[in-house]
Protein backbone atom coordinates (compact mmCIF):
# COMPACT_ATOMS: atom_id res chain seq x y z
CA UNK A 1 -33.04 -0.40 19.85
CA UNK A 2 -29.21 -1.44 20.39
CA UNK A 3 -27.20 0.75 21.88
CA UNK A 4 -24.80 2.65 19.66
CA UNK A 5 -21.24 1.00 19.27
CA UNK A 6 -18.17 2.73 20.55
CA UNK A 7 -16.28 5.06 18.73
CA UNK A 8 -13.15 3.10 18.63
CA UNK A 9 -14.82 -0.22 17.88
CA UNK A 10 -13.96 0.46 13.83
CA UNK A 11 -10.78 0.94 14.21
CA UNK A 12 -9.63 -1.91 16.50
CA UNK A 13 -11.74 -4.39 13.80
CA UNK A 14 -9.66 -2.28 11.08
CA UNK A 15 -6.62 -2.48 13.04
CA UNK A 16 -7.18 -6.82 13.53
CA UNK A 17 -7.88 -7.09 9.98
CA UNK A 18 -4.83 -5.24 8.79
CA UNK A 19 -3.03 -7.49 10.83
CA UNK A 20 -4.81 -10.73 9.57
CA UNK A 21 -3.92 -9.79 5.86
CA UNK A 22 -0.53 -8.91 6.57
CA UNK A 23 -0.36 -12.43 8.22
CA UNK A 24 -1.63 -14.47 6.28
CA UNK A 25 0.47 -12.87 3.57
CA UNK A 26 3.52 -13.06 5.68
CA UNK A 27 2.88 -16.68 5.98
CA UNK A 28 2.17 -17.65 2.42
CA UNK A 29 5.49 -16.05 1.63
CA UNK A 30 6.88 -18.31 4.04
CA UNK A 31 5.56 -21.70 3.29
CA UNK A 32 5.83 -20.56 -1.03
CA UNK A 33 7.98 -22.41 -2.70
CA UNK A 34 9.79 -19.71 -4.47
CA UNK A 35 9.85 -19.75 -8.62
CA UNK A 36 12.50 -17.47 -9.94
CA UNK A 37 12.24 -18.26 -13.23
CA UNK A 38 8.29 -16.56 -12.85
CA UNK A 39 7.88 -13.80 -15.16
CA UNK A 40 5.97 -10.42 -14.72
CA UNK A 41 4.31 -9.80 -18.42
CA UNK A 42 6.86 -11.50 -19.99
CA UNK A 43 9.70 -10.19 -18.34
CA UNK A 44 12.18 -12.64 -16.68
CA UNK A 45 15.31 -11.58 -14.00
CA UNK A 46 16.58 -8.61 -14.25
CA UNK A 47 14.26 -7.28 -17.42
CA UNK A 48 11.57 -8.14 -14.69
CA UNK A 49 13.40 -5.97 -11.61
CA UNK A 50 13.46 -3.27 -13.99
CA UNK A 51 9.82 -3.41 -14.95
CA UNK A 52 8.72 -3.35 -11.03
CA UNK A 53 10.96 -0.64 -9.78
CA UNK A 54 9.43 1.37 -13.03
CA UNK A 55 5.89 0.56 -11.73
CA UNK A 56 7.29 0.98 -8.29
CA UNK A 57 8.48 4.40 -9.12
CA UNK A 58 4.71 4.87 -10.47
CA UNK A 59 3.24 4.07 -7.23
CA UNK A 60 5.36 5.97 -5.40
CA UNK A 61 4.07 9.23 -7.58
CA UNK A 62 0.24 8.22 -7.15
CA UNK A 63 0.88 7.65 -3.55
CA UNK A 64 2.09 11.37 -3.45
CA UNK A 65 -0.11 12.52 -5.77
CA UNK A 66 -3.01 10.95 -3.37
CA UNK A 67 -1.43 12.32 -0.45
CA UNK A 68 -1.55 15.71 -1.85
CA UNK A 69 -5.85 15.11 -2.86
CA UNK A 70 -6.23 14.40 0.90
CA UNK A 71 -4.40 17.15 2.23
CA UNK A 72 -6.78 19.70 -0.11
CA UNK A 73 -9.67 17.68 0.97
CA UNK A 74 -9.18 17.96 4.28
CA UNK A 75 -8.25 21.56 4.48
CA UNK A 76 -4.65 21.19 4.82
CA UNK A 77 -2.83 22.09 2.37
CA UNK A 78 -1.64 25.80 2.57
CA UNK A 79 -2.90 27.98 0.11
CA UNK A 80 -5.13 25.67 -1.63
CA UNK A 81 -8.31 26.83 -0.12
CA UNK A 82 -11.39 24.28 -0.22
CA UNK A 83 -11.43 21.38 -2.43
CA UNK A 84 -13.57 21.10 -5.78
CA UNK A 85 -16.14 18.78 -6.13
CA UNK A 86 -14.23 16.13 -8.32
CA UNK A 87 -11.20 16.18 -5.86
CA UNK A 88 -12.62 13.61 -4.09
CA UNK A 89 -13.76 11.95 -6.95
CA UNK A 90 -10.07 11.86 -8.19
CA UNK A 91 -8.73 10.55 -4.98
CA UNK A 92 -11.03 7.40 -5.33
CA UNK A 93 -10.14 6.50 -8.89
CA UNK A 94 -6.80 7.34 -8.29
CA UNK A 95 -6.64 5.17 -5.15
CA UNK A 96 -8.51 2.26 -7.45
CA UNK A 97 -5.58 2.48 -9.96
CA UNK A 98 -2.74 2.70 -7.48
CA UNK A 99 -4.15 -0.76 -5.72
CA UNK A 100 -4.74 -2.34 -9.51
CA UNK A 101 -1.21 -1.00 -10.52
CA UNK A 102 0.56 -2.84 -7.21
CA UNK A 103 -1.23 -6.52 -8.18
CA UNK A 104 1.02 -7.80 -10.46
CA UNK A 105 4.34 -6.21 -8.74
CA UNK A 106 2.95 -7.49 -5.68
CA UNK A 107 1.76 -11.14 -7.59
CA UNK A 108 5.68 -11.42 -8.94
CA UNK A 109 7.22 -10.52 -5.68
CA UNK A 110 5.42 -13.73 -3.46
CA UNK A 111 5.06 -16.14 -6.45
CA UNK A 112 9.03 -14.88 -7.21
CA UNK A 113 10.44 -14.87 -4.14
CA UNK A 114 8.44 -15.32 -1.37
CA UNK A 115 8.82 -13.82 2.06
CA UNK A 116 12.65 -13.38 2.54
CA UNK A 117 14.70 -12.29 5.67
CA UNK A 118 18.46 -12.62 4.69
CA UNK A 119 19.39 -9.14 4.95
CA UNK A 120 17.37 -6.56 6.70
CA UNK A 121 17.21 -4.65 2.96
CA UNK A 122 15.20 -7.57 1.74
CA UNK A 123 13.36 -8.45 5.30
CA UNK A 124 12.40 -4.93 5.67
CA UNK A 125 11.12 -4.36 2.09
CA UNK A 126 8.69 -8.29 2.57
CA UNK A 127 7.48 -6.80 5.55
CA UNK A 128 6.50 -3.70 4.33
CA UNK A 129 4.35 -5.16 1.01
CA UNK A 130 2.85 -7.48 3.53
CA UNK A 131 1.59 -4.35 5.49
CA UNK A 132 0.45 -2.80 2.99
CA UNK A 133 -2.18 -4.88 2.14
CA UNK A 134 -3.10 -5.21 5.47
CA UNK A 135 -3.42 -1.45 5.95
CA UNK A 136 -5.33 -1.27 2.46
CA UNK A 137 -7.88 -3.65 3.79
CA UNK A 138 -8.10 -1.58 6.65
CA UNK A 139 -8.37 1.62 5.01
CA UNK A 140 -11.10 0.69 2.43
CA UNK A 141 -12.89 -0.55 5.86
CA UNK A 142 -12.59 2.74 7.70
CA UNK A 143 -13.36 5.02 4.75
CA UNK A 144 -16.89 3.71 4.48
CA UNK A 145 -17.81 4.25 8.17
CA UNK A 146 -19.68 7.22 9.16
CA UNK A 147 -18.36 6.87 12.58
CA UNK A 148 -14.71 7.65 13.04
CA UNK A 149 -12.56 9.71 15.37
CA UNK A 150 -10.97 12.24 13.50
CA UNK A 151 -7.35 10.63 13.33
CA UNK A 152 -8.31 7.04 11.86
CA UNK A 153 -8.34 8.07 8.18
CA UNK A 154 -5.49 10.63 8.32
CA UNK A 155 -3.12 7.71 9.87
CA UNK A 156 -4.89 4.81 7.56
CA UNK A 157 -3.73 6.94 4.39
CA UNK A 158 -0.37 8.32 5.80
CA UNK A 159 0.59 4.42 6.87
CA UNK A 160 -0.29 3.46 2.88
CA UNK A 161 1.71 6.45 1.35
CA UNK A 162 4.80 5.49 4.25
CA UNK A 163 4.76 1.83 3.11
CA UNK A 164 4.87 2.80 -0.36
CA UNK A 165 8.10 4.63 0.33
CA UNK A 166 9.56 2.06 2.17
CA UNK A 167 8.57 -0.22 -0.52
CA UNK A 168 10.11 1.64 -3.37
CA UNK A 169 13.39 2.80 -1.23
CA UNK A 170 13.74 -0.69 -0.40
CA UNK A 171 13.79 -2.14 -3.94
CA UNK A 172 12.67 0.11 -6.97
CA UNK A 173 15.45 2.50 -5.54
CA UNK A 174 18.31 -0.13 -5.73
CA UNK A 175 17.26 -1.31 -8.90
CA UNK A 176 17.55 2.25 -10.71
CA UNK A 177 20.30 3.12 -9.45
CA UNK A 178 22.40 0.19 -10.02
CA UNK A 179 24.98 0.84 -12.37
């Protein structure tokens, strides 16, 4: 019989693997040869800025909307009592769609542009979608151990719903409100 593995074992592999993904997508962002002219479901320029801060804008309400499923799940959101059954259920499918709903933003964005740095706007907002993805990765690794301290998933899903923010402040944000 091995001997049991330690408790923060998980999330140091989660953490690595978060930052592998984020790398490698950092890197491919880098070395892409940028194609502006790439369209996102037929959409080209600014039809297809438009289009991303609208799904952008989407995210942002599933990320809050999945924030709020884990808060009642967990027992912390005031008032709410316990959780019903499909709650978590919900959470699932709605993280599922909220991942399939950031591919083809997320496809347009490094095929598009690439990784760019020329104002911290634009730096901040590559960064961030690079992260996520990493901290996706990470998350769908924690949530199926059994073995976790009590913190790992809390900060996995509250470092998904932050990026999201940053994401859409950093673009969707600028997009709608641009005259």
């Amino acid at each position: 019989m091995s001997p049991p593995r330690p408790v923060w074992l998980r999330p140091a592999v989660a953490a690595g693997l978060a930052l592998a993904v984020a790398a490698a997508l950092y890197a491919f962002g880098r070395i892409h040869t940028p194609d502006y002219a790439g369209s996102l479901f037929g959409r080209r320029g600014n039809d297809a800025n438009l289009l991303k801060a609208q799904l952008g804008t989407a995210l942002l309400g599933l990320a809050l909307y999945q924030l709020i499923l884990a808060l009642w799940m967990y027992r912390r959101l005031p008032g709410a009592g316990a959780a019903p059954r499909p709650v978590p259920l919900a959470h699932r499918i709605g993280g599922a769609v909220l991942f399939a709903l950031s591919l083809p933003v997320a496809y347009h964005c490094i095929t598009a542009y690439g990784v760019e740095t020329h104002s911290t706007r634009v730096a901040l907002h590559s960064l961030a979608g690079c992260f996520f993805y990493g901290a996706f990765a990470a998350k769908v690794l924690l949530v199926r151990s059994r073995r976790l301290p009590a913190w790992a998933l809390p900060l996995a899903g509250g470092t998904l719903v932050t990026l999201i923010a940053i994401l859409w402040s950093s673009a969707a944000l600028w997009q709608l409100i641009q005259p």
